[in-house]
Protein backbone atom coordinates (compact mmCIF):
# COMPACT_ATOMS: atom_id res chain seq x y z
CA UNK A 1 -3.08 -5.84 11.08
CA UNK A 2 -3.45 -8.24 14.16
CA UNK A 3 0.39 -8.80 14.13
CA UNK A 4 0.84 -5.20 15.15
CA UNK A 5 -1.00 -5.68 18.69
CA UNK A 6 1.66 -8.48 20.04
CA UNK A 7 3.41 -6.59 22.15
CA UNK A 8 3.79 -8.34 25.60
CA UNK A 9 6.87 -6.92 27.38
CA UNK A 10 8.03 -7.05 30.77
CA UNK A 11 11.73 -6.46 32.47
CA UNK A 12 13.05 -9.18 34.71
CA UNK A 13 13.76 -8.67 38.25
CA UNK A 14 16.00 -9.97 40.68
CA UNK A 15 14.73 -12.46 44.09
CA UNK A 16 14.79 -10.32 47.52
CA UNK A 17 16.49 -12.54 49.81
CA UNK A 18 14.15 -13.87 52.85
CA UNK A 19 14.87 -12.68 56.05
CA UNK A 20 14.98 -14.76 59.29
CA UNK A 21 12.52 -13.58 60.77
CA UNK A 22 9.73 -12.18 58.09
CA UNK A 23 9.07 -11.90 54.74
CA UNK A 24 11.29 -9.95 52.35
CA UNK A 25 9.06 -6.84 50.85
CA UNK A 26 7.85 -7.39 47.87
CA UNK A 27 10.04 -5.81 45.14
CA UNK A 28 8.19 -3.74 42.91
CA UNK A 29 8.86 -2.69 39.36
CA UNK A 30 6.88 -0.47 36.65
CA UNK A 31 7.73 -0.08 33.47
CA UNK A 32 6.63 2.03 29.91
CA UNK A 33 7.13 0.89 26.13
CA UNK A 34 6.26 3.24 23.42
CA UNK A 35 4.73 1.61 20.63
CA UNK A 36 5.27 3.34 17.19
CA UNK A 37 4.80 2.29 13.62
CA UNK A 38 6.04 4.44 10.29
CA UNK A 39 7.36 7.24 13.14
CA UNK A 40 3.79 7.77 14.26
CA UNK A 41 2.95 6.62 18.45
CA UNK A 42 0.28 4.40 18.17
CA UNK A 43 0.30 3.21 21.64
CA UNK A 44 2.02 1.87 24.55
CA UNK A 45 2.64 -1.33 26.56
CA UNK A 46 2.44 -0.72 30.51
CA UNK A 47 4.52 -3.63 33.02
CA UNK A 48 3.73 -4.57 36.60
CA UNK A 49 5.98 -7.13 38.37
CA UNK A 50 5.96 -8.14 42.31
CA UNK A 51 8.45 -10.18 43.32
CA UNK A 52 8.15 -11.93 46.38
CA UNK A 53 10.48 -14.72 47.68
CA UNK A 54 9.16 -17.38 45.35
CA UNK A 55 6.39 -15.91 43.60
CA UNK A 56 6.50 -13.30 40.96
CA UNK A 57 3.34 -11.73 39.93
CA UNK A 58 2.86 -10.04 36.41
CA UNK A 59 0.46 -7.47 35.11
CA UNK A 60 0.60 -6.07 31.86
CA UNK A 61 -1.76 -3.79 30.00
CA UNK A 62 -1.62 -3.00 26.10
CA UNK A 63 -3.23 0.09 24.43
CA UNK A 64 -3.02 1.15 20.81
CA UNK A 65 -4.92 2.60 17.98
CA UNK A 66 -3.86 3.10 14.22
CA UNK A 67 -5.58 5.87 12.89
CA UNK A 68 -5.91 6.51 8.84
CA UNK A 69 -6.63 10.55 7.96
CA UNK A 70 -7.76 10.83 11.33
CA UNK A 71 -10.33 8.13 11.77
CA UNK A 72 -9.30 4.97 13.99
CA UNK A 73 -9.00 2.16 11.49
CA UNK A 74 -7.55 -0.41 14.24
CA UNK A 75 -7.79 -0.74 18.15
CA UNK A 76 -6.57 -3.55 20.36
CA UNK A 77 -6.53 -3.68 23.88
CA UNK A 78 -4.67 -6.25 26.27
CA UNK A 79 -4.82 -6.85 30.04
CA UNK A 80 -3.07 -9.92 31.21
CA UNK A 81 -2.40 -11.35 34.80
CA UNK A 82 0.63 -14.18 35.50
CA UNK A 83 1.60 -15.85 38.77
CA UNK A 84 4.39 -17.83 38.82
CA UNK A 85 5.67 -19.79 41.88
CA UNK A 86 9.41 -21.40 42.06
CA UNK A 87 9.92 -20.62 38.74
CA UNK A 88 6.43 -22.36 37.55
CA UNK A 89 2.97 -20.63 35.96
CA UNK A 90 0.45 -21.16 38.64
CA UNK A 91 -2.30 -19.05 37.16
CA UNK A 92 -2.64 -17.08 33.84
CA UNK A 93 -5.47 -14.68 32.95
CA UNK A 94 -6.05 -12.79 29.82
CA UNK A 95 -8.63 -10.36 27.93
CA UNK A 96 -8.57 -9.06 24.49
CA UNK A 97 -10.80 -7.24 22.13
CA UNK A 98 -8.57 -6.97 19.18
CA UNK A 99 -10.52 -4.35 16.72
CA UNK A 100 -13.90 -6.10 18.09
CA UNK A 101 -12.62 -9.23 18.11
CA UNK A 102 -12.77 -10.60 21.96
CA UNK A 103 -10.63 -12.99 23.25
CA UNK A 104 -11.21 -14.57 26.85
CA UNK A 105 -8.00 -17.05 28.38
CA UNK A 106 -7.72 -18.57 31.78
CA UNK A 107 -4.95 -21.07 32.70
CA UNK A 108 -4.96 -22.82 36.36
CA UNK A 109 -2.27 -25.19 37.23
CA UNK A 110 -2.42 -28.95 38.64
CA UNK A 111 0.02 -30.80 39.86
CA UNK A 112 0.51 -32.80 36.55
CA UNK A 113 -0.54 -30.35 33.89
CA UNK A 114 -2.25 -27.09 33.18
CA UNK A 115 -5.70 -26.44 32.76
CA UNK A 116 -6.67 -23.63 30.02
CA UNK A 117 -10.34 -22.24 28.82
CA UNK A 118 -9.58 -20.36 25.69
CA UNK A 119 -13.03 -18.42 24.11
CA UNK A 120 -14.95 -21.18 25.75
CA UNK A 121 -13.28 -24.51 24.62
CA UNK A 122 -11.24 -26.37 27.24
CA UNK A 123 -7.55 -27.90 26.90
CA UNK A 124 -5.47 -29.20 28.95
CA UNK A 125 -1.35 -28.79 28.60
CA UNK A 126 1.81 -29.86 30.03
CA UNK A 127 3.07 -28.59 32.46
CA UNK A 128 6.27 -26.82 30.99
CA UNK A 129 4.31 -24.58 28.58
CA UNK A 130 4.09 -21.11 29.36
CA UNK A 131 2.44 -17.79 27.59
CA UNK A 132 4.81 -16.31 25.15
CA UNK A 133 4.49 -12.91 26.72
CA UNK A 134 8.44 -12.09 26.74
CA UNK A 135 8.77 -10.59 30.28
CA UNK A 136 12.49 -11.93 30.68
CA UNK A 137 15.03 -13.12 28.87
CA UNK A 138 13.82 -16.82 29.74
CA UNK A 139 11.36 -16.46 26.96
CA UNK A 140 14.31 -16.71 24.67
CA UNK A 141 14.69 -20.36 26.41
CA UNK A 142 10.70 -21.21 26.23
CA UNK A 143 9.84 -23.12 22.92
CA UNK A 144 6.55 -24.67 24.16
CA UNK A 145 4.31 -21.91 24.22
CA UNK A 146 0.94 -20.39 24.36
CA UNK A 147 -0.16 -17.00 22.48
CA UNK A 148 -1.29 -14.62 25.18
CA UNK A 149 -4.27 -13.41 23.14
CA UNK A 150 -6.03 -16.31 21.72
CA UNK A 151 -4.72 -19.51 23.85
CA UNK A 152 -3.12 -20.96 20.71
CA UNK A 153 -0.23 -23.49 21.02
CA UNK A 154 2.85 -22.24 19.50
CA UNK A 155 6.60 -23.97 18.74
CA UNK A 156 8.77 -21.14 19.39
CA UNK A 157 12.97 -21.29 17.09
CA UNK A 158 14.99 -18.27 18.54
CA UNK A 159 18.15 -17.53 16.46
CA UNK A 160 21.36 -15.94 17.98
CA UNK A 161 21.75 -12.28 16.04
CA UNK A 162 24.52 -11.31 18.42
CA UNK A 163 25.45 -7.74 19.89
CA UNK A 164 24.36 -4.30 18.74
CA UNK A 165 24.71 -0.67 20.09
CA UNK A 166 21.43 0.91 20.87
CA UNK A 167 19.61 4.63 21.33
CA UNK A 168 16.76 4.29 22.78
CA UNK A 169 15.23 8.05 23.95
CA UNK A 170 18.95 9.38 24.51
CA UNK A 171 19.87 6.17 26.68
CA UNK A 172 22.77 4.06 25.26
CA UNK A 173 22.20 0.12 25.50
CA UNK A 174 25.01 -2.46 24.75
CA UNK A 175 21.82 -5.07 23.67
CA UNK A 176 21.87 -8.78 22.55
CA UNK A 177 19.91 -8.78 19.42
CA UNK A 178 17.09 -12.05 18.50
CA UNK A 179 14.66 -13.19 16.46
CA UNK A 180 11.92 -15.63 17.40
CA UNK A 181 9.22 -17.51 15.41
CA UNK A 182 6.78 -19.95 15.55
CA UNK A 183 7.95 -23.06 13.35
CA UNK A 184 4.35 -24.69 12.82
CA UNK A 185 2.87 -21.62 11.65
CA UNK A 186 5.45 -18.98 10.44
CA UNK A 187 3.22 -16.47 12.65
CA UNK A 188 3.98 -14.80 16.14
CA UNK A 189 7.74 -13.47 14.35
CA UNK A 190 9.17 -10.85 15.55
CA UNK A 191 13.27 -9.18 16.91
CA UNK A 192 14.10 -8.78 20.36
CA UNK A 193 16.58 -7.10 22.08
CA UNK A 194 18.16 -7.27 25.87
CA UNK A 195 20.32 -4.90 27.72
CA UNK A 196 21.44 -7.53 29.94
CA UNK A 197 18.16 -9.28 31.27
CA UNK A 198 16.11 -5.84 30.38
CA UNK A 199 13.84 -6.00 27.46
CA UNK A 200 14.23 -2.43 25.60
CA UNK A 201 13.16 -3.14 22.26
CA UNK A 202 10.87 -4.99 19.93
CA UNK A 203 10.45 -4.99 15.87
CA UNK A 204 7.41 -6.89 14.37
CA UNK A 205 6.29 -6.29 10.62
CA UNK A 206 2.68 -6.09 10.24
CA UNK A 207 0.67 -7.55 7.93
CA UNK A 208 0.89 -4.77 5.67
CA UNK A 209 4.70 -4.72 5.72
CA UNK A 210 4.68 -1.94 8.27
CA UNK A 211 7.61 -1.62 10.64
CA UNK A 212 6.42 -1.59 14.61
CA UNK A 213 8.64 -0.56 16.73
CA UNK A 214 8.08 -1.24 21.15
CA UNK A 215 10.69 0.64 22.43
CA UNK A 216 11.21 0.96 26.48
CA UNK A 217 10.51 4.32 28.04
C-alpha cells in the first residue's frame, strides 16, 4: 500500500518583482489537498511556498491513515523542505516513516553536482536532477528525478492526455489532464491535472487496485 502515500503537491507561484530600493516581500502561499480513497478521507497533503526574488522555498507536510473496521492498518507521514535559487535545488530535506518504515534524505548542492545522504548511504548526482515532488507544472518537464521518500533515482515519461472539465468541491476547473511514470521501474505512476499552472488533482492506484484520489481544497 506504499503507492498510496505519494502525494507531494504544491501550486506554483508567480516572481514579485524587486524594487529599487529593497527587497520585494516575500509572497506567501498555503494550500490544502484532501486525500481520499474508495470515497473514504484518509488524509491530507498541506503546501507552504515563499517566494522571494530568486529563491522559492517549499514546505510540504503529508498525513494519512487507512483504517480497516476501525483499526489503522496503514500510516505514513511526510515532511519535506526545498530551496531553490534561480530556478536551481540548493538544498532538499526529507523525513518519512511510512507504516514504520523510516526514511531519512538530505540533498546539498555544489557547484558541479548535488550531494545526497539517503538512509545513511551517500551519492552524488548531477546537477539537473530534482525531487519528483510535483509542486508546478515544471515537474511535467523534469525526467531526471529523485523519489522524495526514499532518495531513489527515477526516469520520469509524461504523456499528453489533453483537456478535461473538472468539479472539484463545487469549483469548476478547465484542467490539462497527464500521466507520468517511471520508465526503469514501472513504479512512481500516477494522473495529474493543472488548472493553468495550479495543481488540483491527483489519481494513483494502489497496490491493491484502490483508486486515490488528492484533490485541492
Amino acid at each position: 500500500m506504499r503507492t498510496i502515500a505519494l502525494f507531494l503537491t504544491l501550486l506554483a507561484i508567480s516572481m514579485a518583482p524587486a524594487g529599487a530600493d529593497k527587497a520585494a516581500p516575500a509572497a506567501k502561499t498555503h494550500k490544502v489537498f484532501d486525500i481520499v480513497r474508495g470515497g473514504d478521507k484518509i488524509g491530507t497533503d498541506t503546501v507552504d511556498i515563499e517566494h522571494q526574488n530568486d529563491t522559492t522555498t517549499v514546505k510540504i507536510k503529508t498525513d494519512l491513515s487507512v483504517k480497516v473496521m476501525y483499526i489503522v492498518a496503514y500510516r505514513y507521514e511526510h515532511s519535506c523542505n526545498e530551496t531553490w535559487k534561480n530556478g536551481q535545488l540548493i538544498a532538499f530535506k526529507s523525513r518519512t516513516n511510512d507504516n514504520g518504515t523510516k526514511h531519512s534524505i538530505d540533498v546539498t548542492a555544489a557547484p558541479d553536482k548535488l550531494s545526497m545522504d539517503a538512509d545513511g548511504k551517500h551519492s552524488d548526482l548531477p546537477r539537473t536532477v530534482a525531487p519528483a515532488s510535483l509542486w508546478g507544472k515544471d515537474a511535467i518537464h523534469q525526467f531526471d528525478t529523485f523519489d522524495p521518500d526514499t532518495g531513489k533515482r527515477l526516469s520520469i515519461e509524461v504523456t499528453d492526455l489533453g483537456n478535461e472539465t473538472l468539479t472539484i468541491q463545487g469549483v469548476t476547473h478547465e484542467a490539462h489532464h497527464y500521466k507520468m511514470v517511471d520508465t526503469l521501474t514501472g513504479d512512481f505512476a500516477r494522473e495529474i491535472w493543472f488548472d493553468g499552472d495550479v495543481l488540483v488533482r491527483i489519481k494513483v492506484v494502489g497496490s491493491d487496485n484502490s483508486v486515490i484520489i488528492s484533490d485541492l481544497r
